[in-house]
PDB file of N, CA and C in Angstrom:
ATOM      1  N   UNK A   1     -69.301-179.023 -41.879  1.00  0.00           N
ATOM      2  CA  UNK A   1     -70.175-178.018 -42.475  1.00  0.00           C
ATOM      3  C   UNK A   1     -70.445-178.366 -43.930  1.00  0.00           C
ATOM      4  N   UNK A   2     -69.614-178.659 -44.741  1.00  0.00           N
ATOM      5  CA  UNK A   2     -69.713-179.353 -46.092  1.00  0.00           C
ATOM      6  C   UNK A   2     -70.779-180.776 -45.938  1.00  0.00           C
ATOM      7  N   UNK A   3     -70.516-180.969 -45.362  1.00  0.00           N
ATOM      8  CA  UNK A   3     -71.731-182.886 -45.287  1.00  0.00           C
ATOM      9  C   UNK A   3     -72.944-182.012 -45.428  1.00  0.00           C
ATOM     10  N   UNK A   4     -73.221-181.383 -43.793  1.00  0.00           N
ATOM     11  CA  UNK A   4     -74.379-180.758 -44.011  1.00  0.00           C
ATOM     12  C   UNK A   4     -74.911-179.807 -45.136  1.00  0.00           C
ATOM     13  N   UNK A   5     -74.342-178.932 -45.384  1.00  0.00           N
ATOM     14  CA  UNK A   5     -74.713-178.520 -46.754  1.00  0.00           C
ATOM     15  C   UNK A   5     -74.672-179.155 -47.492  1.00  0.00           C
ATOM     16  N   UNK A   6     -73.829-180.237 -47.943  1.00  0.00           N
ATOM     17  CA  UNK A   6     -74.081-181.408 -49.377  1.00  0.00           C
ATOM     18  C   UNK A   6     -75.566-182.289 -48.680  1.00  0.00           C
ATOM     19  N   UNK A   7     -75.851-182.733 -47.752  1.00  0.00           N
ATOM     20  CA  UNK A   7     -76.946-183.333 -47.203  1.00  0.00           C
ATOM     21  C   UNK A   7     -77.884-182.024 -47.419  1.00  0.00           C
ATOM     22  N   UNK A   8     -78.034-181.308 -47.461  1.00  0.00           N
ATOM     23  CA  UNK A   8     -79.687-180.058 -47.230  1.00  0.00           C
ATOM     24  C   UNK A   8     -79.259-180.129 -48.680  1.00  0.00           C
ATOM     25  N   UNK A   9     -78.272-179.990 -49.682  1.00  0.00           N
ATOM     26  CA  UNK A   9     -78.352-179.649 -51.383  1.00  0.00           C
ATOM     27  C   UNK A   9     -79.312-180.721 -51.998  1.00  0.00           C
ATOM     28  N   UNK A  10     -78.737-182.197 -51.557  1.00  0.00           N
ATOM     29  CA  UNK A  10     -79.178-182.994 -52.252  1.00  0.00           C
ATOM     30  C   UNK A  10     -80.428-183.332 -51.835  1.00  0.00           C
ATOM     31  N   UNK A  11     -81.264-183.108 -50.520  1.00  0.00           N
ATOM     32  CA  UNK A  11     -82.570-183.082 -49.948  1.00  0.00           C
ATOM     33  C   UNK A  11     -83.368-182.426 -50.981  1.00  0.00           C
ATOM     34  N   UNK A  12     -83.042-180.955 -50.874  1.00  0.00           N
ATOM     35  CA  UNK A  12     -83.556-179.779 -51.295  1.00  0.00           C
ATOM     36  C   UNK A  12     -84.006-179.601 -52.999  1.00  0.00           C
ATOM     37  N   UNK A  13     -82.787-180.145 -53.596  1.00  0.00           N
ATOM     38  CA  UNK A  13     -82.701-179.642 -54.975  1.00  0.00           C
ATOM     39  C   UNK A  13     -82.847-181.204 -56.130  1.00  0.00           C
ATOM     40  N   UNK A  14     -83.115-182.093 -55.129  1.00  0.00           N
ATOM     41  CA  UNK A  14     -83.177-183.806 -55.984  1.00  0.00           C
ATOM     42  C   UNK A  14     -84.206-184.470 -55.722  1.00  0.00           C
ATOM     43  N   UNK A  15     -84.779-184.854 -56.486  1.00  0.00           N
ATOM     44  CA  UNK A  15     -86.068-185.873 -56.435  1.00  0.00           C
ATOM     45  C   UNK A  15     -85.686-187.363 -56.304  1.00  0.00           C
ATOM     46  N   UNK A  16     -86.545-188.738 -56.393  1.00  0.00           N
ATOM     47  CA  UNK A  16     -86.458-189.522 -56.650  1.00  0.00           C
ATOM     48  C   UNK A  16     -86.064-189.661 -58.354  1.00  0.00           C
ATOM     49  N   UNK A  17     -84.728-190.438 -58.329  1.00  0.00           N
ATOM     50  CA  UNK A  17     -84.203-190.597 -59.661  1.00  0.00           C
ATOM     51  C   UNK A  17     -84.437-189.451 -60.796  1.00  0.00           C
ATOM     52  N   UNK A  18     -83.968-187.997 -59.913  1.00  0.00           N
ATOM     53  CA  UNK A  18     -83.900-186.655 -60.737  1.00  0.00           C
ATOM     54  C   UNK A  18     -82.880-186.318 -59.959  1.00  0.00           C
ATOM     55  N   UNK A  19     -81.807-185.529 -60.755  1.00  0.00           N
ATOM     56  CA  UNK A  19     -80.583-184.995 -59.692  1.00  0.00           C
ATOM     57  C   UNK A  19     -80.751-183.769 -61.487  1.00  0.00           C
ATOM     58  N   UNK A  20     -81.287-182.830 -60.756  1.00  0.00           N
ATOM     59  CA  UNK A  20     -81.893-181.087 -61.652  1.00  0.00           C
ATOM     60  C   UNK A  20     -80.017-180.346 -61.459  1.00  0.00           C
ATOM     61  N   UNK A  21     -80.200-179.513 -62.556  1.00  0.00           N
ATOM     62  CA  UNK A  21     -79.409-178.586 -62.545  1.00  0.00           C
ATOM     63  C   UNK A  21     -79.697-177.658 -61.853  1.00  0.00           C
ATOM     64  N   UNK A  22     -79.081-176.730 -60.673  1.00  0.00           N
ATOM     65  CA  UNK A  22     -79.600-176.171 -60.005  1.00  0.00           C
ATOM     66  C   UNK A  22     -78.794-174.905 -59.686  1.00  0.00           C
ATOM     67  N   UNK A  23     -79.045-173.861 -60.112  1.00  0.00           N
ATOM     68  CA  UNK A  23     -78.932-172.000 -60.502  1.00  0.00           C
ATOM     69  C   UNK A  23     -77.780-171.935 -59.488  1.00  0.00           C
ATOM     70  N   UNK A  24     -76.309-171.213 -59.898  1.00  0.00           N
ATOM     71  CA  UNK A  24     -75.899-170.780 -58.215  1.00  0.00           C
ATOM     72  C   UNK A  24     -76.599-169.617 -57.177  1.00  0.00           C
ATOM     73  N   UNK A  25     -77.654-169.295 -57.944  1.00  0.00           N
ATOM     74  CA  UNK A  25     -78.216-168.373 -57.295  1.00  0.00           C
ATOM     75  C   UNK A  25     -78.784-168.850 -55.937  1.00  0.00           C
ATOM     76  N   UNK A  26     -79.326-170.273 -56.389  1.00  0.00           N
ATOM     77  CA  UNK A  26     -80.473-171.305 -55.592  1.00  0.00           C
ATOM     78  C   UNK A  26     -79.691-171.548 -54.533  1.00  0.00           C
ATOM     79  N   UNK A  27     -78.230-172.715 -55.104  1.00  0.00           N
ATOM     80  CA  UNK A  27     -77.644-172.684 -53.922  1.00  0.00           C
ATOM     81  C   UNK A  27     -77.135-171.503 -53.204  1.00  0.00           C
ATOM     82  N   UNK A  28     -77.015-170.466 -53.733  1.00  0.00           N
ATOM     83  CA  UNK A  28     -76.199-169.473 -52.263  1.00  0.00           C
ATOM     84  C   UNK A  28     -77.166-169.440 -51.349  1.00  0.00           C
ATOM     85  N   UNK A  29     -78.951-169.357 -52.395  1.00  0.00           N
ATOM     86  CA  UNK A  29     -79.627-168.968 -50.867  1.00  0.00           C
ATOM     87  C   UNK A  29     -79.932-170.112 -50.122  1.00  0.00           C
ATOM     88  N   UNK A  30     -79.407-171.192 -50.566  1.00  0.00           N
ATOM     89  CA  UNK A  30     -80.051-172.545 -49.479  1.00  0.00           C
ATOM     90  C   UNK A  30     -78.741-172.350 -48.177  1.00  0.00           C
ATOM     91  N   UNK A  31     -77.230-171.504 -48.869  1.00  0.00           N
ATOM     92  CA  UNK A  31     -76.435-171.871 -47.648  1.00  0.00           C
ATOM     93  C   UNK A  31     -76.644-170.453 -46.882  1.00  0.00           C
ATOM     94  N   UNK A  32     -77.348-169.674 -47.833  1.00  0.00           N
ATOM     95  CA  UNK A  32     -77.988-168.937 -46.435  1.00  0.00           C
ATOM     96  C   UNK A  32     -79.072-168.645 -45.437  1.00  0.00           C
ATOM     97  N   UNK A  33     -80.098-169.517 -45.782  1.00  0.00           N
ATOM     98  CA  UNK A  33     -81.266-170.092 -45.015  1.00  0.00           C
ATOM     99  C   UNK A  33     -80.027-170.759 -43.965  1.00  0.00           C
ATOM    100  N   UNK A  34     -79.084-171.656 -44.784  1.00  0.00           N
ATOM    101  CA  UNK A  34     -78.680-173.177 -43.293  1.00  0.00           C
ATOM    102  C   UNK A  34     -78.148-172.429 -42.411  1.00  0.00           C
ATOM    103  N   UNK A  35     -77.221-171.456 -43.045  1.00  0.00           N
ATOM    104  CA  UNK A  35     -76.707-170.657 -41.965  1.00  0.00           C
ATOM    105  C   UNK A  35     -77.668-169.716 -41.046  1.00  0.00           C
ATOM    106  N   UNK A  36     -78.805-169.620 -40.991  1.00  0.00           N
ATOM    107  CA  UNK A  36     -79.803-169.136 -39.907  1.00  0.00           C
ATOM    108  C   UNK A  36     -80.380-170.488 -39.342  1.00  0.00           C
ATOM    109  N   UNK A  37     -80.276-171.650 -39.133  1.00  0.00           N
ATOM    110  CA  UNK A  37     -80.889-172.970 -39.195  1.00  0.00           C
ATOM    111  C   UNK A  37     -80.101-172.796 -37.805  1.00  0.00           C
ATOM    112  N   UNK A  38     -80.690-173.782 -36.676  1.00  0.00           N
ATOM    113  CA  UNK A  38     -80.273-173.883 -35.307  1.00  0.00           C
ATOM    114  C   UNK A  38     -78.830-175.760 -35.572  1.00  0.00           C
ATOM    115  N   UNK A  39     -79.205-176.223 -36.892  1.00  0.00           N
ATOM    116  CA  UNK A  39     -77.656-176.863 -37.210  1.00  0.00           C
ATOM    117  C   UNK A  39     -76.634-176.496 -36.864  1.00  0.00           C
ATOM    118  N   UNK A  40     -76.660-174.935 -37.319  1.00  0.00           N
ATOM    119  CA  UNK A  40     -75.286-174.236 -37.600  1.00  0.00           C
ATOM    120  C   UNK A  40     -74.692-173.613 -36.117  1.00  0.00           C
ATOM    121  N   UNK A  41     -75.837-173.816 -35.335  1.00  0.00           N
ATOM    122  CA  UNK A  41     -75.357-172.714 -33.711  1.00  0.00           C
ATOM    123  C   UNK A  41     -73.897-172.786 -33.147  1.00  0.00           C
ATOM    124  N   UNK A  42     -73.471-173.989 -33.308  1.00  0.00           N
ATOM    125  CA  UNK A  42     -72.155-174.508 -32.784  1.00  0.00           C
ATOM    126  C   UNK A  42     -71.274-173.988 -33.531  1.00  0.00           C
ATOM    127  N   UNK A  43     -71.101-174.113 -34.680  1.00  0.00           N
ATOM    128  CA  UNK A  43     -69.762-173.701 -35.593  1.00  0.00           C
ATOM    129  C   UNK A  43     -70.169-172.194 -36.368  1.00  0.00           C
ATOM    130  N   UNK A  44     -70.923-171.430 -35.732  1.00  0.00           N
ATOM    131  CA  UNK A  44     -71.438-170.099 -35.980  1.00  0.00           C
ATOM    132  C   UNK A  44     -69.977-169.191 -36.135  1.00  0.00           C
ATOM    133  N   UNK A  45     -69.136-169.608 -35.407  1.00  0.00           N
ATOM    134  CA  UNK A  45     -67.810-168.675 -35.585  1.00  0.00           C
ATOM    135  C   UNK A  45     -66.949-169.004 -36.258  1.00  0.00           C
ATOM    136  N   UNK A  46     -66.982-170.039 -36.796  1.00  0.00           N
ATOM    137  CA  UNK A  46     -66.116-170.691 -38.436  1.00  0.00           C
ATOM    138  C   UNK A  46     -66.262-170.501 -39.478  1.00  0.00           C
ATOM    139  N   UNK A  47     -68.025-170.436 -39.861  1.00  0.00           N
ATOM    140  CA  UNK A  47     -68.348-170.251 -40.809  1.00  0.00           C
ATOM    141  C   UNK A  47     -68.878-169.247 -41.493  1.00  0.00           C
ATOM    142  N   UNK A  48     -68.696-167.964 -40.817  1.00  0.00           N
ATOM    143  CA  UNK A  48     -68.602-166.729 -40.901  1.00  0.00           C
ATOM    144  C   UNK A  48     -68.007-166.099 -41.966  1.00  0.00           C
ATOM    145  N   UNK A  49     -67.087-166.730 -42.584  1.00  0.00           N
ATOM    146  CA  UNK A  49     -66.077-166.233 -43.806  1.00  0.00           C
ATOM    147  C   UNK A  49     -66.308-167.701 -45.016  1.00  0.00           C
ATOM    148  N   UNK A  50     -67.002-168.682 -44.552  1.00  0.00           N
ATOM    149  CA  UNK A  50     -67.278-169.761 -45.643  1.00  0.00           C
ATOM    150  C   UNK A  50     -68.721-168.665 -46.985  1.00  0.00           C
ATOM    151  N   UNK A  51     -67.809-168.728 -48.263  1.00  0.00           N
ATOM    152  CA  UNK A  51     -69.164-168.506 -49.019  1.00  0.00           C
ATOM    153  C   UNK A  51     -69.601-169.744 -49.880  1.00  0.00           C
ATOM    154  N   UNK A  52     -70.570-169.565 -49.975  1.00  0.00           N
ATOM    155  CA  UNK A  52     -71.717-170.483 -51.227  1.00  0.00           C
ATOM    156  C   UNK A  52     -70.771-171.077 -52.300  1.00  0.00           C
ATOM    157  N   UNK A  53     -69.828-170.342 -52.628  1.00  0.00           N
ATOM    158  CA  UNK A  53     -69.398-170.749 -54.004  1.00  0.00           C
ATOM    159  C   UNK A  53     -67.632-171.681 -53.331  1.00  0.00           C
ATOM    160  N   UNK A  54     -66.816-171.066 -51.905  1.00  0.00           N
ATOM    161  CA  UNK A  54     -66.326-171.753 -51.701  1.00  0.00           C
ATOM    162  C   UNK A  54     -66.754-173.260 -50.897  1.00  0.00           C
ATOM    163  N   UNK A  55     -67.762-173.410 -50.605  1.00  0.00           N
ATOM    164  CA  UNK A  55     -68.154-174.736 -50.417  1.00  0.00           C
ATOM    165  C   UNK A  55     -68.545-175.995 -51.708  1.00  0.00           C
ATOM    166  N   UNK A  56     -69.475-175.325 -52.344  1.00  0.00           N
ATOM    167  CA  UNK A  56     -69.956-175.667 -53.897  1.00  0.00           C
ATOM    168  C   UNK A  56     -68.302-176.151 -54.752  1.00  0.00           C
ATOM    169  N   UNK A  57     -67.116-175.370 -54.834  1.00  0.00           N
ATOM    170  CA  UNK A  57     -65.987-175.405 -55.098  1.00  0.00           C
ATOM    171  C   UNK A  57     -65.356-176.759 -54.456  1.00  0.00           C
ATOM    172  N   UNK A  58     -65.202-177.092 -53.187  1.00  0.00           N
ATOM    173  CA  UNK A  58     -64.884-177.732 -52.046  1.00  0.00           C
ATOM    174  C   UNK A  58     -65.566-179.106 -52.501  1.00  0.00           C
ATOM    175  N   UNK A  59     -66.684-179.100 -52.578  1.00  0.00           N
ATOM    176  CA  UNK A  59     -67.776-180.381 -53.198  1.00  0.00           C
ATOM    177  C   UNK A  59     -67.494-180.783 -54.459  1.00  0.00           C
ATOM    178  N   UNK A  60     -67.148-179.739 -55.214  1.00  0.00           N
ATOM    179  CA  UNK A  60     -67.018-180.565 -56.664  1.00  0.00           C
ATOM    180  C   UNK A  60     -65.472-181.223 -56.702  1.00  0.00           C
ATOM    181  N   UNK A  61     -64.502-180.378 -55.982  1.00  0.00           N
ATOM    182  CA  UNK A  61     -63.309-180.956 -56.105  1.00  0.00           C
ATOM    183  C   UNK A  61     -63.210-182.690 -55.188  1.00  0.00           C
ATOM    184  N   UNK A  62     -63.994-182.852 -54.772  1.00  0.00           N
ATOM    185  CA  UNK A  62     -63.870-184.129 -53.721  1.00  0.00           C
ATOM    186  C   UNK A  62     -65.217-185.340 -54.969  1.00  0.00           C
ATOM    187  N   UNK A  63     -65.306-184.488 -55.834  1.00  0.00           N
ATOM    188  CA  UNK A  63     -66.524-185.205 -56.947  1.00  0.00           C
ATOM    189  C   UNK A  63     -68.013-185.580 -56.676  1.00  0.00           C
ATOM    190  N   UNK A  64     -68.520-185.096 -55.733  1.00  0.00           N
ATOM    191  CA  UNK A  64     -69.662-185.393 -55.159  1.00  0.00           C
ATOM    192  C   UNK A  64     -70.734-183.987 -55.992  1.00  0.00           C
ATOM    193  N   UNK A  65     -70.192-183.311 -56.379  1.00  0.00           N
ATOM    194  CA  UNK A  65     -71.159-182.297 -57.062  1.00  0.00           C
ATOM    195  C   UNK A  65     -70.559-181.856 -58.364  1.00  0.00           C
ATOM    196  N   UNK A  66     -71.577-181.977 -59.671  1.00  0.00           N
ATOM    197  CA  UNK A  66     -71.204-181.731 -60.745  1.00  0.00           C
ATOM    198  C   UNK A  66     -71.274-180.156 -60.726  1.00  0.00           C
ATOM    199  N   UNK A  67     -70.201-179.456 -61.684  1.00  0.00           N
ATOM    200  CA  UNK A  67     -70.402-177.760 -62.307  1.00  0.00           C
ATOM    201  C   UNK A  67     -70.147-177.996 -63.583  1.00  0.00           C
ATOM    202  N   UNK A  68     -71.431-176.971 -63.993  1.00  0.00           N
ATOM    203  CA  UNK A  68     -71.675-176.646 -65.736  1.00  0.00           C
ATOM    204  C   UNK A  68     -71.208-175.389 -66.311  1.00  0.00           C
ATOM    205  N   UNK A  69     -70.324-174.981 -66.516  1.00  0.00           N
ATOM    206  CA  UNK A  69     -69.972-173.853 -66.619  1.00  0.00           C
ATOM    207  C   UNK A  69     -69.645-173.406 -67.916  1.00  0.00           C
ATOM    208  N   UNK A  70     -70.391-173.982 -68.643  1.00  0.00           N
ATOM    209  CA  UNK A  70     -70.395-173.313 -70.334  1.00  0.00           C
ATOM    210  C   UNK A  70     -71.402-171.928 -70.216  1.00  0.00           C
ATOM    211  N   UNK A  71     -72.271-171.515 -69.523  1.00  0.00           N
ATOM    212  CA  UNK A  71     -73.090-170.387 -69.414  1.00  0.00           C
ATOM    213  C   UNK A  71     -71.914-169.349 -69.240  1.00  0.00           C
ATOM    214  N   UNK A  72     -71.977-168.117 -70.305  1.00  0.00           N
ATOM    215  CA  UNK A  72     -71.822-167.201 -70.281  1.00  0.00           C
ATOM    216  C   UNK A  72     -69.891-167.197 -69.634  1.00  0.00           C
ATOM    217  N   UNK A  73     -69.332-168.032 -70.365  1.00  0.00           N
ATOM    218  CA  UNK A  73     -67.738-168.198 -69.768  1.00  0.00           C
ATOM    219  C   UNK A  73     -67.341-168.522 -68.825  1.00  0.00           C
ATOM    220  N   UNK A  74     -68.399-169.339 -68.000  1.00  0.00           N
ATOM    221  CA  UNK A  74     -67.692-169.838 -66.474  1.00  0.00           C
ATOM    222  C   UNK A  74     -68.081-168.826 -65.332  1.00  0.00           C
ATOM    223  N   UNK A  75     -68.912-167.766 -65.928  1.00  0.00           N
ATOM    224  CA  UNK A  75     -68.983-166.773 -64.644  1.00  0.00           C
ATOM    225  C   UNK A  75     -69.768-167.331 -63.602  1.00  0.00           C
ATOM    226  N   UNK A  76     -69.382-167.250 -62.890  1.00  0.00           N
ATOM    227  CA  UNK A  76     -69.573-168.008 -61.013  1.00  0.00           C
ATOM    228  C   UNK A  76     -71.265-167.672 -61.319  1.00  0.00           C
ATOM    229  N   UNK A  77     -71.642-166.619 -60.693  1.00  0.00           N
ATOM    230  CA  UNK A  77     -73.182-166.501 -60.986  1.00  0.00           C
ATOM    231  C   UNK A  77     -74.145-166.863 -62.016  1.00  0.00           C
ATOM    232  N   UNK A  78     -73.417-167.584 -63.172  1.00  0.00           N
ATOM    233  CA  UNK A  78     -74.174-168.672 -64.205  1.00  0.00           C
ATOM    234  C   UNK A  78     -73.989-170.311 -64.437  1.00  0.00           C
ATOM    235  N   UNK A  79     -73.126-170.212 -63.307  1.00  0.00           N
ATOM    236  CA  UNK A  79     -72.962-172.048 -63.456  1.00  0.00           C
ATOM    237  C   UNK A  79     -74.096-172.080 -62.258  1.00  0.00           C
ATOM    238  N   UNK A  80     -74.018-173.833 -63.138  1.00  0.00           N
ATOM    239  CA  UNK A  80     -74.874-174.499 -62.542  1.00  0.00           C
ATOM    240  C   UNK A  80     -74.482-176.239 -62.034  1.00  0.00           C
ATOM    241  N   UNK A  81     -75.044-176.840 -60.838  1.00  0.00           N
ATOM    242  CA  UNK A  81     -74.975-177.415 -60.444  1.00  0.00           C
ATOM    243  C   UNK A  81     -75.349-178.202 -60.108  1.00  0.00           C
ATOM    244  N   UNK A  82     -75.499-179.533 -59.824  1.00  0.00           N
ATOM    245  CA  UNK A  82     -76.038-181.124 -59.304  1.00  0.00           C
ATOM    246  C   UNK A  82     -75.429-182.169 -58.155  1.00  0.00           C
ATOM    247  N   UNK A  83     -76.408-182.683 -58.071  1.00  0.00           N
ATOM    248  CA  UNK A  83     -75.725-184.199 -57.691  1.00  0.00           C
ATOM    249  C   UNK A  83     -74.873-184.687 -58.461  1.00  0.00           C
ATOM    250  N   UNK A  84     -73.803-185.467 -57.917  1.00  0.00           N
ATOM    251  CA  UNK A  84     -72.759-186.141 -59.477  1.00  0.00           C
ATOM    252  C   UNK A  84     -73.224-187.265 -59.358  1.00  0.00           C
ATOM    253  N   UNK A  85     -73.991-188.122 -58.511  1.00  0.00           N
ATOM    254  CA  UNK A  85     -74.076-189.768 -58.428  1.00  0.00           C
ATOM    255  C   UNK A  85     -75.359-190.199 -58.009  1.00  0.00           C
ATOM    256  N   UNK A  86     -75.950-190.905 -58.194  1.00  0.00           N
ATOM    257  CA  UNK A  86     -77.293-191.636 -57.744  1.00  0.00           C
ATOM    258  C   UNK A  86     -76.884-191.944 -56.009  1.00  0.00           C
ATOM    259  N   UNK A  87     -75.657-192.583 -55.730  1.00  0.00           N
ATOM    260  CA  UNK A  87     -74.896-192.968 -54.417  1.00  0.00           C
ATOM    261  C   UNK A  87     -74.686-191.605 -53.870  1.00  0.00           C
ATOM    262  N   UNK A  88     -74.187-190.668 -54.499  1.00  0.00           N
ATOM    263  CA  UNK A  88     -74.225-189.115 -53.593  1.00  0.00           C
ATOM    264  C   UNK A  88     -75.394-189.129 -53.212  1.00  0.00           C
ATOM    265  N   UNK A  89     -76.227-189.141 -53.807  1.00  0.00           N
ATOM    266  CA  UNK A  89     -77.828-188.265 -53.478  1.00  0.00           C
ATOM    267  C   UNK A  89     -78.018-189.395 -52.252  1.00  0.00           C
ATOM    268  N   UNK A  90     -78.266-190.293 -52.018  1.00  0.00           N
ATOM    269  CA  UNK A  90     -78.639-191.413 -51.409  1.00  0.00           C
ATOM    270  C   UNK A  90     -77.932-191.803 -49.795  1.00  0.00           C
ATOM    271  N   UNK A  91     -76.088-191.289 -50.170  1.00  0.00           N
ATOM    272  CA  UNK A  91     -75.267-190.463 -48.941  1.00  0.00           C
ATOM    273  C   UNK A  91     -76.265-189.228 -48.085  1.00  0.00           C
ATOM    274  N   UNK A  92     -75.952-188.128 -49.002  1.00  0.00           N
ATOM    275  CA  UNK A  92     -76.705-186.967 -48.854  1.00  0.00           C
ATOM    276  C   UNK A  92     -77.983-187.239 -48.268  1.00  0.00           C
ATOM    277  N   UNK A  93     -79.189-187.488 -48.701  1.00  0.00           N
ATOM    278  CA  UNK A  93     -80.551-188.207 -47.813  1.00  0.00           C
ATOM    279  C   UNK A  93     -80.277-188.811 -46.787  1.00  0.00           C
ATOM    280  N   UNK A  94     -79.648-189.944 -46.714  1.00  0.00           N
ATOM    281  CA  UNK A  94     -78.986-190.870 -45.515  1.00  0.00           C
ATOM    282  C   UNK A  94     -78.516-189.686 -44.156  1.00  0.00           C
ATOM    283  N   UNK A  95     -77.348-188.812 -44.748  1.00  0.00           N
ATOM    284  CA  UNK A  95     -76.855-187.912 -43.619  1.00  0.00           C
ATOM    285  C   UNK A  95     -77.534-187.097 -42.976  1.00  0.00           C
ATOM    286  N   UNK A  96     -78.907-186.481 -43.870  1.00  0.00           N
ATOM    287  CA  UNK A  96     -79.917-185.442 -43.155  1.00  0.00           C
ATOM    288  C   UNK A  96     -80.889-186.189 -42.370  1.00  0.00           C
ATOM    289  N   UNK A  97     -81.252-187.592 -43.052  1.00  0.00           N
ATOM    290  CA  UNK A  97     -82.217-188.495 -42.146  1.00  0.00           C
ATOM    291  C   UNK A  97     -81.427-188.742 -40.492  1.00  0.00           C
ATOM    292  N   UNK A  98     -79.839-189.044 -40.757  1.00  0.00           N
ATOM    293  CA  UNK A  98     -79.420-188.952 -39.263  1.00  0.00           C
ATOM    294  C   UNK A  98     -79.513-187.631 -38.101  1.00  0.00           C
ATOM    295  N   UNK A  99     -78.925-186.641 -39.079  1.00  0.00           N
ATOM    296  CA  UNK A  99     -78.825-185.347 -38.426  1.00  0.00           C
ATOM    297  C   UNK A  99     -80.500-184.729 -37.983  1.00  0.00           C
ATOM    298  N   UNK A 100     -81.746-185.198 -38.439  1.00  0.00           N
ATOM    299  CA  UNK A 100     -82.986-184.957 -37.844  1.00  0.00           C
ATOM    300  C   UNK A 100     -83.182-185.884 -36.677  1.00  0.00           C
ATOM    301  N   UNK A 101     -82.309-187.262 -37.060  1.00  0.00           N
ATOM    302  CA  UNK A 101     -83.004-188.120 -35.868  1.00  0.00           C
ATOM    303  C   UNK A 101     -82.172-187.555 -34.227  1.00  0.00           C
ATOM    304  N   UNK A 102     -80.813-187.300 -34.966  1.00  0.00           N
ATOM    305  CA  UNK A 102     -80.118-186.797 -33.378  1.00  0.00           C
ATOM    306  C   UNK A 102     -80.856-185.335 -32.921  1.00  0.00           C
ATOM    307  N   UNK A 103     -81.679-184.135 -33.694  1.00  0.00           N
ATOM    308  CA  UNK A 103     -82.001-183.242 -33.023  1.00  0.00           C
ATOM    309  C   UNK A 103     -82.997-183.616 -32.762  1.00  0.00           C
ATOM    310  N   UNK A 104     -83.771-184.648 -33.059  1.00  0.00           N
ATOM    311  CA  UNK A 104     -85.375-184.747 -32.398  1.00  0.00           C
ATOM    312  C   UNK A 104     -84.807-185.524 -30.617  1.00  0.00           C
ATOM    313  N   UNK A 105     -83.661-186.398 -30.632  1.00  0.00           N
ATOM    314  CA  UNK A 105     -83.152-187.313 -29.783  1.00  0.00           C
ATOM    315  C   UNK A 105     -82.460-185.207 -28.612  1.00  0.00           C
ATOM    316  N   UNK A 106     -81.558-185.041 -29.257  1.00  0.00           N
ATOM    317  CA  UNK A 106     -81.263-183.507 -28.445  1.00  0.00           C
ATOM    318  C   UNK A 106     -82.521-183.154 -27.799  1.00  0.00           C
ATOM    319  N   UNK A 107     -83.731-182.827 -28.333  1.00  0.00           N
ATOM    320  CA  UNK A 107     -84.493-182.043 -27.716  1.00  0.00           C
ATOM    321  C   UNK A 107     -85.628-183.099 -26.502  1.00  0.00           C
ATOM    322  N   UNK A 108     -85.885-184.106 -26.704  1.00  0.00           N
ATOM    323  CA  UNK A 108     -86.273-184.786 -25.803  1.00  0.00           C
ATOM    324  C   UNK A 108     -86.319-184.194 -24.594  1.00  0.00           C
ATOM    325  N   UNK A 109     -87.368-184.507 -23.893  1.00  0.00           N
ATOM    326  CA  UNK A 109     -86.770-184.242 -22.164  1.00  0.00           C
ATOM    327  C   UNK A 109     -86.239-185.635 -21.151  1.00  0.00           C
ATOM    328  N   UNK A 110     -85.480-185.448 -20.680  1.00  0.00           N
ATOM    329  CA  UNK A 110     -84.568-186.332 -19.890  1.00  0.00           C
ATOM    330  C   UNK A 110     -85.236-186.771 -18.573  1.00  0.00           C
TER     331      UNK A 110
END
């Protein structure tokens, strides 16, 4: 569940050779769009108690996502966030380019 959300962050919120600071506001609602996304159907009963900020948390500790948290003392709803690496973002793209090719390959008819 973390890949995929680090794969839809870095899609979503990074350009070519731009990795933006990006609101936690932005990300909560991208992990709550994914979580209505037909991705999520399978692990729908796991991730039920995952929030925005413990995944975002989860990502930065493994170093793949930077937090800015000089806004307003660190309060959760004013940090902000990125890509940490040119190679993250490039992971991240790589993993969503697979995960489209296996649901276009899923839906096929047999």
């Amino acid at each position: 569940i973390a890949t995929l959300y680090f794969a839809s962050f870095a899609v979503v919120f990074s350009q070519e050779e731009l990795r933006p600071w990006v609101p936690y506001v932005s990300a909560k609602a991208l992990w709550k769009q994914l979580r209505r996304s037909s991705y999520i159907t399978t692990f729908r009963k796991r991730i039920r108690y995952i929030s925005a900020y413990e995944l975002l948390e989860g990502l930065r500790k493994i170093g793949v996502i930077d937090v800015d948290m000089n806004a307003n003392f660190g309060n959760i709803e004013d940090r902000m966030y990125r890509v940490n690496h040119d190679l993250m973002w490039q992971y991240g793209r790589q993993y969503a380019s697979l995960l489209n090719q296996q649901k276009i390959v899923l839906k096929e008819p047999k």
